[in-house]
C-alpha atoms as a PDB file:
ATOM      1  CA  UNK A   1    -135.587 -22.695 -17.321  1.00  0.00           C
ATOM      2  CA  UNK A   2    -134.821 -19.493 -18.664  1.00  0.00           C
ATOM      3  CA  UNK A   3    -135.672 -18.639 -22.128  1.00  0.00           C
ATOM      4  CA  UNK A   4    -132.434 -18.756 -24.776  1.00  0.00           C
ATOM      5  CA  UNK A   5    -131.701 -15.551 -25.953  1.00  0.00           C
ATOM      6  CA  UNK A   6    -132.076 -14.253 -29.752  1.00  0.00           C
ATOM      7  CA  UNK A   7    -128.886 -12.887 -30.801  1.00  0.00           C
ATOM      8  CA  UNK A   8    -128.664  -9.186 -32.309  1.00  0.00           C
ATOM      9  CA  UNK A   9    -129.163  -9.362 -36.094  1.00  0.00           C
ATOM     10  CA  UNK A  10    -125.963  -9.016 -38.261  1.00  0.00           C
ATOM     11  CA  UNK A  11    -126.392  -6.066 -41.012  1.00  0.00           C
ATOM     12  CA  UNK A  12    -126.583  -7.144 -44.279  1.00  0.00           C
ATOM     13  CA  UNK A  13    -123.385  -5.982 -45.399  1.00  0.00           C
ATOM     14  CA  UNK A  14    -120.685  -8.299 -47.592  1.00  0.00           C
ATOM     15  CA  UNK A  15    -117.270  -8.584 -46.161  1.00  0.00           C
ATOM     16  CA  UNK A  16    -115.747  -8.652 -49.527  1.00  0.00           C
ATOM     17  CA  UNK A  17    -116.979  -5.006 -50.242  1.00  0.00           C
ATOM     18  CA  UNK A  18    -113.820  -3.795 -47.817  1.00  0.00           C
ATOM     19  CA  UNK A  19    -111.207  -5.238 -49.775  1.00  0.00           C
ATOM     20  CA  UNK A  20    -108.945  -2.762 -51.556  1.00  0.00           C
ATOM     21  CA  UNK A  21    -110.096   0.338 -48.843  1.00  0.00           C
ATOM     22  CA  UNK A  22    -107.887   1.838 -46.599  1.00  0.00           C
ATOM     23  CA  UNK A  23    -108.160   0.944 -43.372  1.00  0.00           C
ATOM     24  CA  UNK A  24    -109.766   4.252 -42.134  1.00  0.00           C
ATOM     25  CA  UNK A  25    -112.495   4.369 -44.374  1.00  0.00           C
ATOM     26  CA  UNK A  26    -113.284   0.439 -44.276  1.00  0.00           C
ATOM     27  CA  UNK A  27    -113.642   1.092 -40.640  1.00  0.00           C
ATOM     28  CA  UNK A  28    -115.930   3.983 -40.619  1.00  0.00           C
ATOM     29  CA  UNK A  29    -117.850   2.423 -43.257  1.00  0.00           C
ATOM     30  CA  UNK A  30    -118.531  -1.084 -41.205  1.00  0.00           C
ATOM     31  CA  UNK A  31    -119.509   1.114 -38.322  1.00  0.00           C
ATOM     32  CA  UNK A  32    -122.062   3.363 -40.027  1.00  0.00           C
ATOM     33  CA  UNK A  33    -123.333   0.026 -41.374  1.00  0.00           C
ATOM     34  CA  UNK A  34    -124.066  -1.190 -37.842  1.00  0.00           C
ATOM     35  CA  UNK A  35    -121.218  -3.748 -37.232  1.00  0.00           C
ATOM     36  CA  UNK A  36    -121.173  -3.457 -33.407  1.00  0.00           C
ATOM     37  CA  UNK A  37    -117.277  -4.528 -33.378  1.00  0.00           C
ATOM     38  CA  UNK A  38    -114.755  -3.909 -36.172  1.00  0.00           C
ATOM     39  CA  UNK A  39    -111.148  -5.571 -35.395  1.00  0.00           C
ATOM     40  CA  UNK A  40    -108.222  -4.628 -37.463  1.00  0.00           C
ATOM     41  CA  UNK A  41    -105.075  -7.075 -37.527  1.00  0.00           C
ATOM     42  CA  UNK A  42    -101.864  -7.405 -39.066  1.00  0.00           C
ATOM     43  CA  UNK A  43    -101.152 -10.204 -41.008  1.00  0.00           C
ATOM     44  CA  UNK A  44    -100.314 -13.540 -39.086  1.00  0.00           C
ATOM     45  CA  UNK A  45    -101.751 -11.991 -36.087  1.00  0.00           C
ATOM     46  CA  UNK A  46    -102.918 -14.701 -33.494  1.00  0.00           C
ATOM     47  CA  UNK A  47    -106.733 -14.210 -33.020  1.00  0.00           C
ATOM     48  CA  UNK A  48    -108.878 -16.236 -30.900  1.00  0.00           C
ATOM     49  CA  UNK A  49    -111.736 -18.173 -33.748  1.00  0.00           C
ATOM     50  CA  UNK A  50    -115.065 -17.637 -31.370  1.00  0.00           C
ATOM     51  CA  UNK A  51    -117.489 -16.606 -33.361  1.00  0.00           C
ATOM     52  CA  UNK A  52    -119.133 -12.878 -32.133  1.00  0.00           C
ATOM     53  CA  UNK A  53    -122.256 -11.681 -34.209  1.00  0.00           C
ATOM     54  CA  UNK A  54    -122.290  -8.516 -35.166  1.00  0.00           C
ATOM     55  CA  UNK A  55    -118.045  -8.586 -35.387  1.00  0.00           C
ATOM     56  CA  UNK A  56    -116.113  -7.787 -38.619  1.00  0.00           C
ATOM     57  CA  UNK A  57    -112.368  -8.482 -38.893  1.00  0.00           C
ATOM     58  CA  UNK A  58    -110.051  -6.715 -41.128  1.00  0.00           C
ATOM     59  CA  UNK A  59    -106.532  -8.004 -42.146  1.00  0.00           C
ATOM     60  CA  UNK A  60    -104.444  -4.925 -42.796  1.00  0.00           C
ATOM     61  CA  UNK A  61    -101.756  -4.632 -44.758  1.00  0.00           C
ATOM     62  CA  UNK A  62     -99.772  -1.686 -45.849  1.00  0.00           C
ATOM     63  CA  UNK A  63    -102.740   0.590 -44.923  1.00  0.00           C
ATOM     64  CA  UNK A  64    -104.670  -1.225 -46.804  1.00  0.00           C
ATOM     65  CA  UNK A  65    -107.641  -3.726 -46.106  1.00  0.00           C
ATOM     66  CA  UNK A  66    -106.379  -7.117 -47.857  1.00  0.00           C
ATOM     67  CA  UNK A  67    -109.037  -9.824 -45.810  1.00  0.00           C
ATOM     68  CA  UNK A  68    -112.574  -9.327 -44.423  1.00  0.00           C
ATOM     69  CA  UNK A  69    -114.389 -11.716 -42.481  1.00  0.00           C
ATOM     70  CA  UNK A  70    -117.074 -11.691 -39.923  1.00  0.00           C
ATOM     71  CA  UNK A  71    -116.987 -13.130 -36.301  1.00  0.00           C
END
């Protein structure tokens, strides 16, 4: 049987620090943090809910980040 992988290790980064940035900056700012994936939506979009480590998810609204979440 093949061994189970180790997933990558998420950085140590609160989602909650986003809130209130504009979208540009938030973005730049998870990336240079090491989030592997950053996803910005509009509110009400329809998402899939898998989980993906290393995956942060802005809610945008009016420019502005107004939800953060990871996965």
């Amino acid at each position: 049987m093949a061994p189970i992988p180790t997933p990558p290790a998420e950085p140590q980064d609160s989602p909650d620090g986003y809130v209130g940035l504009d979208s540009e900056t938030a973005e730049r700012l998870a990336r240079e943090r090491g989030w592997s994936t950053v996803r910005s939506l509009a509110p009400g979009t329809v998402i899939t809910m898998e989980y993906r480590v290393g995956r942060l998810n802005f809610e945008v609204k009016d420019g502005r980040v107004a939800r953060s979440w990871k996965g």
